[in-house]
C-alpha atoms as a PDB file:
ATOM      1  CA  UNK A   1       0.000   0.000   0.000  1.00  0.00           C
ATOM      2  CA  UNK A   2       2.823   2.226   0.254  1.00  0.00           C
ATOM      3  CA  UNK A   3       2.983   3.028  -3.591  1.00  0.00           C
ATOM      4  CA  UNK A   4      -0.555   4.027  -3.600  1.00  0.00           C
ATOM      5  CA  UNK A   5       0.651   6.636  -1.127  1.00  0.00           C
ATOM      6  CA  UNK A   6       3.182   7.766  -3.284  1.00  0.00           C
ATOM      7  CA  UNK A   7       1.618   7.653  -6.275  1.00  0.00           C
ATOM      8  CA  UNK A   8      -1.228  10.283  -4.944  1.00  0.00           C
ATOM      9  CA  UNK A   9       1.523  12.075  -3.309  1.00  0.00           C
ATOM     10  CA  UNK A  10       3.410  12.565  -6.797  1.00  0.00           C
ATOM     11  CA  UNK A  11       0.078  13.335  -8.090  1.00  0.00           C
ATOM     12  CA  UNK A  12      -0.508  16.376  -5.561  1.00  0.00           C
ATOM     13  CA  UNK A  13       3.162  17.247  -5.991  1.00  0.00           C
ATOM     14  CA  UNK A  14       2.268  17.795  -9.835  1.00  0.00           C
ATOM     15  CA  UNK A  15      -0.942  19.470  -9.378  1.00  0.00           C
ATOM     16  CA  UNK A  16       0.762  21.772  -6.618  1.00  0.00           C
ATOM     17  CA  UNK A  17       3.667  22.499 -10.210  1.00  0.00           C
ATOM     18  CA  UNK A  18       1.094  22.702 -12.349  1.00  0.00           C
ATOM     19  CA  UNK A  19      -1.033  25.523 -10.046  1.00  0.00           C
ATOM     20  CA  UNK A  20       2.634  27.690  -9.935  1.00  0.00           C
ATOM     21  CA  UNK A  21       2.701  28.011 -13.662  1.00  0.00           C
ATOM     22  CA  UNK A  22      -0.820  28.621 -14.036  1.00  0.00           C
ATOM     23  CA  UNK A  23      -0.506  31.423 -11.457  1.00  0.00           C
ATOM     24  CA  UNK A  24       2.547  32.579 -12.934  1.00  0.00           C
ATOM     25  CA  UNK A  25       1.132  32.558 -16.661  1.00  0.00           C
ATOM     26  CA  UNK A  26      -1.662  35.159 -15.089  1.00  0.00           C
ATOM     27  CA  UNK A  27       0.649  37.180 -13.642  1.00  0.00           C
ATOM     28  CA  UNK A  28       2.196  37.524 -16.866  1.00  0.00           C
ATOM     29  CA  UNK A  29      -0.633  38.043 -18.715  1.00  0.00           C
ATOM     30  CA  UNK A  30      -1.834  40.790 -16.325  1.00  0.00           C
ATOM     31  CA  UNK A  31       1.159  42.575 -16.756  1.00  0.00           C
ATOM     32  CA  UNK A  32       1.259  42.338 -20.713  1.00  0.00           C
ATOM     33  CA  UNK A  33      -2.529  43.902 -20.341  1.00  0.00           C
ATOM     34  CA  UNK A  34      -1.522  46.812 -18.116  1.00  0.00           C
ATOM     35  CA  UNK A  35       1.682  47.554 -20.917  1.00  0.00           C
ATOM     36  CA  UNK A  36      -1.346  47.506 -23.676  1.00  0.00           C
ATOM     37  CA  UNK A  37      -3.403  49.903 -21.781  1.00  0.00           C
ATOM     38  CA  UNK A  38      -0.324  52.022 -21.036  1.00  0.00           C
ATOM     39  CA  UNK A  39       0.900  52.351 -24.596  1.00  0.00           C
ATOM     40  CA  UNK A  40      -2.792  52.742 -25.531  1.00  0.00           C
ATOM     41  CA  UNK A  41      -3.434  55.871 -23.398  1.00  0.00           C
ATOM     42  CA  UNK A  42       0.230  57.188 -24.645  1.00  0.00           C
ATOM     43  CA  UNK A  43      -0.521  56.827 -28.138  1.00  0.00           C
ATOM     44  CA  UNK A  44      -4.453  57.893 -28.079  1.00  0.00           C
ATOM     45  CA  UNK A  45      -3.486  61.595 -29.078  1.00  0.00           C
ATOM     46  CA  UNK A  46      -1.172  60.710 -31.954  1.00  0.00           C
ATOM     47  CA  UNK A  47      -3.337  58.703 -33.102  1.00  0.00           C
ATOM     48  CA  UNK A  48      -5.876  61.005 -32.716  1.00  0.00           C
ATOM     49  CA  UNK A  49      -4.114  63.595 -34.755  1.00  0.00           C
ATOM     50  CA  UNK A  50      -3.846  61.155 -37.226  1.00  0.00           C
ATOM     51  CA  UNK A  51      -7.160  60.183 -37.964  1.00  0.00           C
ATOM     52  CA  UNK A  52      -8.137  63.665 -37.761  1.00  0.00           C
ATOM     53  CA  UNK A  53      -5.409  65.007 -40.505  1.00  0.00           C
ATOM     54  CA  UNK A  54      -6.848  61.353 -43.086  1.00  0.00           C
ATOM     55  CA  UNK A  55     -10.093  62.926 -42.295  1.00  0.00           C
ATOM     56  CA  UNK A  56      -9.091  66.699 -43.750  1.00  0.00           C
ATOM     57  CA  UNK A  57      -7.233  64.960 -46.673  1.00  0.00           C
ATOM     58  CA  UNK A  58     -10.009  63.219 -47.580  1.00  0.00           C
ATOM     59  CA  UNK A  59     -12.221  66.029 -47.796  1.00  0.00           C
ATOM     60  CA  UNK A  60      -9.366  67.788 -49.707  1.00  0.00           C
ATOM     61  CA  UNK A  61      -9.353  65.388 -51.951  1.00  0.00           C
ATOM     62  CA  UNK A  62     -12.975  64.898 -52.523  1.00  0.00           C
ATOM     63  CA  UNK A  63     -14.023  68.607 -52.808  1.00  0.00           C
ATOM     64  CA  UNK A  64     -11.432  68.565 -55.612  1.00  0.00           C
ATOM     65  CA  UNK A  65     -12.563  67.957 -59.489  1.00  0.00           C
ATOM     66  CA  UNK A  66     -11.189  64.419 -60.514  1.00  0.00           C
ATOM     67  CA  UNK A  67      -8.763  65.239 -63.127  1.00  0.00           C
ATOM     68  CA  UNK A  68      -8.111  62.011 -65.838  1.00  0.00           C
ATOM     69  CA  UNK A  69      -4.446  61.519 -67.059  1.00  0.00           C
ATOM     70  CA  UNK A  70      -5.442  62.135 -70.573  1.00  0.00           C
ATOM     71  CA  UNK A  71      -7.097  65.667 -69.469  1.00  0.00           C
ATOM     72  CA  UNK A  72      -3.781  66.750 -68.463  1.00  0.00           C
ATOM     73  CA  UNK A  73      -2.339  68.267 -71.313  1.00  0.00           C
ATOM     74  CA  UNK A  74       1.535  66.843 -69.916  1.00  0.00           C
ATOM     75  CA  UNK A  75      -0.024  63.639 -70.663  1.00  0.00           C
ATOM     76  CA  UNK A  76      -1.473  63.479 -73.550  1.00  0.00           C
ATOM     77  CA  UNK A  77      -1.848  60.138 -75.085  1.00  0.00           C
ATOM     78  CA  UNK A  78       0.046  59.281 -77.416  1.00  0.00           C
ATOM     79  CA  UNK A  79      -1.158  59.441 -81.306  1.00  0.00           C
ATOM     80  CA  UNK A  80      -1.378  56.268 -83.369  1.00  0.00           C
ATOM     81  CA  UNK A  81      -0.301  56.093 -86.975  1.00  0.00           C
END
């Protein structure tokens, strides 16, 4: 009966290993999560800036007549034979 005792103490000995990783996986994964939301909040008002400068370009861009390469008289196309 001895090995039975040892074999459910090895058992609770690996479950005991197992529970440290676990625990130190979440810690790890708590940490990464506070280093997003840290970098998030540091780069909100860049990226803020950015979206609102695409947003000016774009209207740029839209209020502007759509010019077609063959309007533009530097590119004309060229005349066949």
């Amino acid at each position: 009966m001895a090995w039975v005792s040892v074999a459910v103490s090895l058992g609770f000995a690996g479950l005991a290993v197992l529970a440290w990783c676990a625990f130190k996986v979440w810690l790890g994964v708590r940490r990464f999560g506070r280093e997003l939301e840290r970098t998030r909040r540091r780069l909100e008002p860049e990226h803020s800036a950015l979206r609102d400068e695409l947003a000016r370009l774009d209207e740029a861009r839209t209020s502007q007549p759509r010019v077609r390469a063959y309007d533009r008289p530097d590119r004309a196309p060229a005349e066949e034979d």
